[in-house]
Protein backbone atom coordinates (compact mmCIF):
# COMPACT_ATOMS: atom_id res chain seq x y z
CA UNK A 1 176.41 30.25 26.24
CA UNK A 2 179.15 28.33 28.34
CA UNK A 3 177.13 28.33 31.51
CA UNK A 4 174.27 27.26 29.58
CA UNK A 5 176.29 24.24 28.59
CA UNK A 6 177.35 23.73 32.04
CA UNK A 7 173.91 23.88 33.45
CA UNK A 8 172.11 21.24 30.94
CA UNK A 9 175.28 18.65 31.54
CA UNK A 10 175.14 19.25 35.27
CA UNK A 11 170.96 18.30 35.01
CA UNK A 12 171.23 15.52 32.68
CA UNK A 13 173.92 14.55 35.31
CA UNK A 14 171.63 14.47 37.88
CA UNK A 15 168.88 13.27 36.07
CA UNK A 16 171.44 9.47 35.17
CA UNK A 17 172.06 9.23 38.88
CA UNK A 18 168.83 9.53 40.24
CA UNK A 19 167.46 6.96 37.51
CA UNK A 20 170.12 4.99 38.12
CA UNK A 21 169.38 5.00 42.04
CA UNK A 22 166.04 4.38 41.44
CA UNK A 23 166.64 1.60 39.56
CA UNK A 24 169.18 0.14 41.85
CA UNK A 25 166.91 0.43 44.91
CA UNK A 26 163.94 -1.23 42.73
CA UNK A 27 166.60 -4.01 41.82
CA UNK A 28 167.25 -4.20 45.76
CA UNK A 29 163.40 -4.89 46.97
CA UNK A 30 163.01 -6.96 43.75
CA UNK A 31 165.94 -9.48 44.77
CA UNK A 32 164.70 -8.90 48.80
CA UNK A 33 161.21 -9.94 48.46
CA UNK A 34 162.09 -14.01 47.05
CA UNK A 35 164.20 -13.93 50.11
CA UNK A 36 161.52 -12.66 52.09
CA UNK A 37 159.63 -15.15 50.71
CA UNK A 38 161.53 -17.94 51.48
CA UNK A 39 162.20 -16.54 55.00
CA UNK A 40 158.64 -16.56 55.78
CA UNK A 41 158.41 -20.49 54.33
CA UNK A 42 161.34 -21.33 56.53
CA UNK A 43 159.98 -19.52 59.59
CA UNK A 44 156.62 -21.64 59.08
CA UNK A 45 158.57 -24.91 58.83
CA UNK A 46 160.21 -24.70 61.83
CA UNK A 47 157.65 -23.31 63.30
CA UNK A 48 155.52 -26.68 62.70
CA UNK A 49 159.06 -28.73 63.00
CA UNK A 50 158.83 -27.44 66.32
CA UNK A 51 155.20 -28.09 67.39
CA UNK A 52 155.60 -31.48 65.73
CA UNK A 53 158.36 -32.10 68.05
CA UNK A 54 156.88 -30.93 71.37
CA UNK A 55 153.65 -33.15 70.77
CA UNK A 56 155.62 -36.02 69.81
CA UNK A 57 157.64 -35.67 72.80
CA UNK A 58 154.47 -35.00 75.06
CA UNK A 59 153.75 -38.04 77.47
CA UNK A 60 150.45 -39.26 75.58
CA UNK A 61 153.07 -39.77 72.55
CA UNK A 62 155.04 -42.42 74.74
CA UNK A 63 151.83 -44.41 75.74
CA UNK A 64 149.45 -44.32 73.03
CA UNK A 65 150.69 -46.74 69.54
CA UNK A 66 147.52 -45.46 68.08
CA UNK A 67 144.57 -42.75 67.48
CA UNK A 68 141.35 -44.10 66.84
CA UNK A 69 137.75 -42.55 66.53
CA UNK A 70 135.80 -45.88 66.97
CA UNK A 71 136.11 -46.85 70.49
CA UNK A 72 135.41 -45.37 74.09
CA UNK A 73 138.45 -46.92 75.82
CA UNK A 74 140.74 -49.95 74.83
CA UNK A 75 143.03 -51.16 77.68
CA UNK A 76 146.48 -51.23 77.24
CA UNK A 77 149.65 -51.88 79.20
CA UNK A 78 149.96 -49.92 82.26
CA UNK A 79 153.50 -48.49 82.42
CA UNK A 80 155.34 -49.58 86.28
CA UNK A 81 155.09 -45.26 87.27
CA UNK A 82 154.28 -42.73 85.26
CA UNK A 83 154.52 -39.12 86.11
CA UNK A 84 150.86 -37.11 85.61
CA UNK A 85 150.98 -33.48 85.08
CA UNK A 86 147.76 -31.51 86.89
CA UNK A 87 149.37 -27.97 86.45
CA UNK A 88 146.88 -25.46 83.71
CA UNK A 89 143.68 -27.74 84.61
CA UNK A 90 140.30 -26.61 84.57
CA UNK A 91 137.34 -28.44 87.04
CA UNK A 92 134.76 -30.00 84.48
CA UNK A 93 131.63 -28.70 86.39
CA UNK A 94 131.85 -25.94 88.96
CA UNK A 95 129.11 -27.56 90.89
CA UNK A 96 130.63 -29.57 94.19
CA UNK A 97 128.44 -32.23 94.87
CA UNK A 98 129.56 -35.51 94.41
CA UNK A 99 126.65 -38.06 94.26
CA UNK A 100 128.48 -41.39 93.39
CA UNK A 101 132.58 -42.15 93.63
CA UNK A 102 134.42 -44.63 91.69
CA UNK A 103 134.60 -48.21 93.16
CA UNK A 104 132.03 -51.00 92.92
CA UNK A 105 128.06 -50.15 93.27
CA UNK A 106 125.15 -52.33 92.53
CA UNK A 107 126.83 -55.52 92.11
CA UNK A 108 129.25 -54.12 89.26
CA UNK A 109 132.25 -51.29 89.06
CA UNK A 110 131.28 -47.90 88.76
CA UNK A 111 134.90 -46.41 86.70
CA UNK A 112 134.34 -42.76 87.37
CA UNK A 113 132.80 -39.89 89.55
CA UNK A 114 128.97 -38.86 89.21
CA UNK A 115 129.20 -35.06 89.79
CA UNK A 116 125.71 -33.31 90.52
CA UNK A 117 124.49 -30.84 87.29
CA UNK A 118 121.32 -29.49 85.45
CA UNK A 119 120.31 -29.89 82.12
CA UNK A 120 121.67 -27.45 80.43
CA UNK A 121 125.13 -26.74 82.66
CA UNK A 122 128.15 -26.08 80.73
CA UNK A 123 130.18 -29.14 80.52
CA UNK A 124 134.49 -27.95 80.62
CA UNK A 125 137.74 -29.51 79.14
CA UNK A 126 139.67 -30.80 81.97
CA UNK A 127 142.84 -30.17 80.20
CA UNK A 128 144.28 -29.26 76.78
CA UNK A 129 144.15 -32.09 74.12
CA UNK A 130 142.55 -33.34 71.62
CA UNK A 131 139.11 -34.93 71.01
CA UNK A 132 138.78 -38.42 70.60
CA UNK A 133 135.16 -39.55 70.05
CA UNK A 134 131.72 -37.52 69.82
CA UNK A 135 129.73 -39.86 70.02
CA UNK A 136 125.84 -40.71 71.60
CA UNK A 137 125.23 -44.88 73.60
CA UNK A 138 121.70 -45.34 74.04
CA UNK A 139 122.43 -48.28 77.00
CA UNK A 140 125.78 -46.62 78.84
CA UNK A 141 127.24 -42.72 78.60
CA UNK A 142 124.69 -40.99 76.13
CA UNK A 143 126.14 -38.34 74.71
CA UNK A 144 129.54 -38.23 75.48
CA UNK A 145 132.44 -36.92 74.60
CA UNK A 146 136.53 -38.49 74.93
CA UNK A 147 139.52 -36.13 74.87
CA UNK A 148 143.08 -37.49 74.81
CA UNK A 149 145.55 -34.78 77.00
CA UNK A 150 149.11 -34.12 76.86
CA UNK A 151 149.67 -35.38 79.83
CA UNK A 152 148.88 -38.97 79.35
CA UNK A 153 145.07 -39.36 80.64
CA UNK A 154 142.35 -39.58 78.40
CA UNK A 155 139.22 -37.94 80.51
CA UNK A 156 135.54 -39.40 79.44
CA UNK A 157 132.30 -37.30 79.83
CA UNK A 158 129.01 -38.68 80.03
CA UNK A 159 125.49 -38.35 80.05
CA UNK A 160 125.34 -34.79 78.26
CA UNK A 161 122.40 -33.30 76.89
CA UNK A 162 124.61 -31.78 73.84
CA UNK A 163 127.66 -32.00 72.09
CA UNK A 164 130.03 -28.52 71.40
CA UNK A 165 132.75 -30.19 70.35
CA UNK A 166 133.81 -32.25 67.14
CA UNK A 167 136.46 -35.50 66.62
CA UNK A 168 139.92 -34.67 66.72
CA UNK A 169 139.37 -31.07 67.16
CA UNK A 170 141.64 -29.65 69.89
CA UNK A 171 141.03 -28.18 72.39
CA UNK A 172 142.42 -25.81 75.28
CA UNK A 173 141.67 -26.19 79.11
CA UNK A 174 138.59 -24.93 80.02
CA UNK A 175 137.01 -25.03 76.70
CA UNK A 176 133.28 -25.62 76.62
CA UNK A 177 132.76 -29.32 74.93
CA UNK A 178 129.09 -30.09 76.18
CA UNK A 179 125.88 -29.19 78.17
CA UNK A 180 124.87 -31.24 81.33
CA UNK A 181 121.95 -33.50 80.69
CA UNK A 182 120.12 -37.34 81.65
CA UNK A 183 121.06 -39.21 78.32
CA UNK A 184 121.86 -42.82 78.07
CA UNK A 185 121.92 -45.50 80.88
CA UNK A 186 120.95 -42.55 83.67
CA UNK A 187 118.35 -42.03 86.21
CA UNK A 188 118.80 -38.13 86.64
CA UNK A 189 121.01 -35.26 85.05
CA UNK A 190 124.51 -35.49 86.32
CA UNK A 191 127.66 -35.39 84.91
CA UNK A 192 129.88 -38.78 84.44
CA UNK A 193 133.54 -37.93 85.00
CA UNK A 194 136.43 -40.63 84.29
CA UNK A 195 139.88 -40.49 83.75
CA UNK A 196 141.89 -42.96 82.00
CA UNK A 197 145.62 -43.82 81.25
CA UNK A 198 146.46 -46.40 78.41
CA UNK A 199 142.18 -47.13 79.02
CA UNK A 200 142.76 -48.50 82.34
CA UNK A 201 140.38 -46.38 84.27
CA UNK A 202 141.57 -44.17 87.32
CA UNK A 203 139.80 -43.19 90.62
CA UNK A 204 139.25 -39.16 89.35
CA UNK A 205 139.57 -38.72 93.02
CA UNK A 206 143.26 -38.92 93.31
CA UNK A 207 143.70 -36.12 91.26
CA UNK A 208 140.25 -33.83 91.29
CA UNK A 209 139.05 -32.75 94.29
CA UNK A 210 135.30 -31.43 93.49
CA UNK A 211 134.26 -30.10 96.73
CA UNK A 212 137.15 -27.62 96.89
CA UNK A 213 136.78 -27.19 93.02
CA UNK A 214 141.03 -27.59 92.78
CA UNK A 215 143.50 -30.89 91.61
CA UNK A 216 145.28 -32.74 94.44
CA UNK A 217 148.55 -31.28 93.52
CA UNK A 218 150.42 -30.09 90.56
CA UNK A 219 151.07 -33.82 89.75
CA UNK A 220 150.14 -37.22 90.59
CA UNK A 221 152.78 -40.10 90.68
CA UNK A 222 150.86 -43.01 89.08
CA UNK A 223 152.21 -46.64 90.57
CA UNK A 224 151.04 -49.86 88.70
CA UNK A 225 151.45 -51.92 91.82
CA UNK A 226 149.84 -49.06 94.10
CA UNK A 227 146.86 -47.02 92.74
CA UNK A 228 144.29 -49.22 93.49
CA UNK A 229 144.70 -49.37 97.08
CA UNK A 230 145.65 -45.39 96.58
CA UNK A 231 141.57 -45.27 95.31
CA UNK A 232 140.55 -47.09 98.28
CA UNK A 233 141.88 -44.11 100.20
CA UNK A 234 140.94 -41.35 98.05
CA UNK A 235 137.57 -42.21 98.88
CA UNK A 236 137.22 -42.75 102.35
CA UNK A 237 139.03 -39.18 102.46
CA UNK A 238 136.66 -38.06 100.26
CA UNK A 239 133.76 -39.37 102.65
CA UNK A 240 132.50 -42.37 100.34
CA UNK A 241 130.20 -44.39 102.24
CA UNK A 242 130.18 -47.47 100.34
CA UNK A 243 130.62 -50.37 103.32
CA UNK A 244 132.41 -52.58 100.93
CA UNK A 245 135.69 -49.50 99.93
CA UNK A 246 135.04 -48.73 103.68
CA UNK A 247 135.64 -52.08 105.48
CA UNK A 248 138.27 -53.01 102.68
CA UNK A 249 140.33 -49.57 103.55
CA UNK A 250 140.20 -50.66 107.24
CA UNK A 251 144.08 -50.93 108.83
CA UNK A 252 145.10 -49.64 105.68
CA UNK A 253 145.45 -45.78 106.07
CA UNK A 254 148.64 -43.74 107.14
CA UNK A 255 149.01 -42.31 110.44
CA UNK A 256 146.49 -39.35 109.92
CA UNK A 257 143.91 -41.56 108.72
CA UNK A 258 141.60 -41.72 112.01
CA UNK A 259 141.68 -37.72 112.50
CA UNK A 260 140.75 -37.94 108.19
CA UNK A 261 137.93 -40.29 108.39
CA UNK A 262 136.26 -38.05 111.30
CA UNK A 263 136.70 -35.14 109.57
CA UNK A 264 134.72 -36.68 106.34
CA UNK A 265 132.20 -38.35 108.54
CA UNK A 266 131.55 -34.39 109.49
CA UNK A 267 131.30 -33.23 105.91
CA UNK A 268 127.80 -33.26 103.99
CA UNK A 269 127.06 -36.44 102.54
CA UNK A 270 124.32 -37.53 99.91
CA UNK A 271 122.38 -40.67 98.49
CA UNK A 272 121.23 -41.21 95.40
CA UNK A 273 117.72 -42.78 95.11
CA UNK A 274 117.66 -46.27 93.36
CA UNK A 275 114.40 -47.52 91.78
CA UNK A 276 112.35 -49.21 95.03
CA UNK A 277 113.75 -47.54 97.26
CA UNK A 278 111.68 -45.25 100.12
CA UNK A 279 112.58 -43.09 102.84
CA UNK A 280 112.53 -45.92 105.45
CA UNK A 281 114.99 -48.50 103.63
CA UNK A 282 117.06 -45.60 102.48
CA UNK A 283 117.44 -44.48 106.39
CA UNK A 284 118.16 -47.88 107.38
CA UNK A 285 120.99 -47.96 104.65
CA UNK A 286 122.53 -44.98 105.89
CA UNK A 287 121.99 -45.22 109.78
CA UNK A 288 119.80 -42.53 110.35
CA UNK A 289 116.50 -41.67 110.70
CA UNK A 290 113.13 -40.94 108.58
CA UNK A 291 112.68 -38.02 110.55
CA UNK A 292 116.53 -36.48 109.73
CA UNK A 293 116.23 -36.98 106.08
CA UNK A 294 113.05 -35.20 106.03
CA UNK A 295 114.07 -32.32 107.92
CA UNK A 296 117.59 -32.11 106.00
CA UNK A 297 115.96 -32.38 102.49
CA UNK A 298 112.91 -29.84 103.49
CA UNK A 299 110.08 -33.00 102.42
CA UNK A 300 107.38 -34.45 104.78
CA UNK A 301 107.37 -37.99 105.43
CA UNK A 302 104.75 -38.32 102.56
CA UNK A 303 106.62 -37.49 99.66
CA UNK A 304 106.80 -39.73 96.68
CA UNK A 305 110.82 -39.90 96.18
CA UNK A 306 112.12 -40.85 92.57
CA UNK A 307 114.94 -42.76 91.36
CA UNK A 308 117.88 -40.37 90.78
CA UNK A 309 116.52 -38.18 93.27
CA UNK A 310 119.54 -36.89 95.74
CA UNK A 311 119.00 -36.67 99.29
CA UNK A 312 121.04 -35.30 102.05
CA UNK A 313 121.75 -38.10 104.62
CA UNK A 314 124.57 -36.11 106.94
């Protein structure tokens, strides 16, 4: 009878404490989880504290006052030097042929690079940023597309045959954001490439170098007082033929500049056919010959060219 005694106090005993620990663990996870709660909230915050921080410390923070989805470009002050970062880029076009460089052409400025593409050819982010404008200009870039990069430049695409991207989406390097086309002011599919800082525009040449698909270095030093004659030389290294950059460059380049012009007057070189053109006054443009363009273009001496047609001239 005593042990019987002993027994039920020992399990109600046991039975108290294990309630009791229940409870107290229950009491535990229900004053943990509005902690948790708020540790989450705080981990978000700062998470977007910090994001907010890096992009407002990001270069195109410093030299933009203003976002706007309404225009193309609006210039603004050029800082004295400004420091542009090339490093995690992505070439807009894998294709390599460059049919028309920056500089003046037909009497008026030509403010980017006309890079060789089909209809249909996937059209790249250069850089990570965000989009600008989506927008379509019957008389100038067609379909185009403006993204604004943390680096400072704002990069302009033209002439696309579709849009892929929206306004003020973002958008990572190498990102698809278009498809090559002929829209707007354009006399064949190609690709319309500028790069702007504070809507000045840039020669893309001194930092994108097409034919070897790669940047000019991890970073271009932009001088106010320097980058145009900077363009002039980007181009004749590039091999632009345009007499006007070429006789305007002349006693201008470094040192190496005789062994660089020789090796671009080596390097393929192409024309793009303007409306009256023919074979003959195109040869005469370029110094050669009737009988070389035909042979280095595959076409008799017959053939009806086209405006916007490219030919091989070297």
């Amino acid at each position: 009878m005593h042990f019987t005694k002993i027994l039920k106090t020992f399990a109600i005993s046991a039975m108290l404490t294990m309630t009791a620990a229940t409870a107290s663990a229950q009491d535990l996870l229900a004053r943990q989880a509005p902690i948790d709660k708020k540790m989450k909230a705080v981990d978000t915050l700062a998470l977007r504290s910090l994001i907010d921080r890096e992009q407002m410390g990001s270069p195109s923070a410093q030299l933009y006052k203003e976002w706007s989805n309404k225009y193309a470009h609006h210039a603004t002050e050029l800082p004295d030097s400004f420091l542009i970062n090339l490093k995690h880029f992505c070439m807009p076009t894998t294709s390599k042929v460059v049919t028309s460089n920056f500089g003046r052409r037909w009497g008026r400025m030509h403010k980017g690079i006309d890079v060789k593409v089909y209809i249909g050819d996937t059209i790249r982010a250069a850089f990570s940023g965000k989009v600008r404008i989506v927008r379509y200009e019957a008389r100038g870039y067609g379909n185009y597309v403006v993204i604004r990069h943390y680096n400072g430049l704002e990069t302009i695409y033209g002439h696309m045959s579709k849009h892929l991207v929206e306004e003020n989406q973002v958008v990572k390097a190498g990102d698809p954001i278009g498809l090559g086309g002929n829209t707007g002011r354009s006399t064949g599919s190609h690709l319309h490439f500028e790069t702007r800082l504070c809507g000045v525009a840039l020669n893309p040449a001194l930092m994108f170098d097409f034919r070897n698909q790669d940047v000019t270095g991890d970073t271009y030093m932009f001088h106010k007082d320097t980058y145009q004659n900077e363009s002039v030389l980007a181009n004749k290294m590039n091999g632009k033929s345009d007499a006007s950059l070429a006789s305007s460059s002349n006693g201008s380049s470094r040192g190496k500049s005789g062994s660089s012009s020789s090796a671009a007057s080596a390097d393929v070189r192409y024309h793009k056919v303007r409306r009256g053109e023919t074979l003959s006054s195109i040869a005469k443009k370029r110094g050669t010959t009737v009988s070389k363009l035909c042979k280095l273009n595959h076409i008799s001496k017959r053939m009806r060219i086209r405006p916007g047609q490219i030919l091989r001239y070297s």
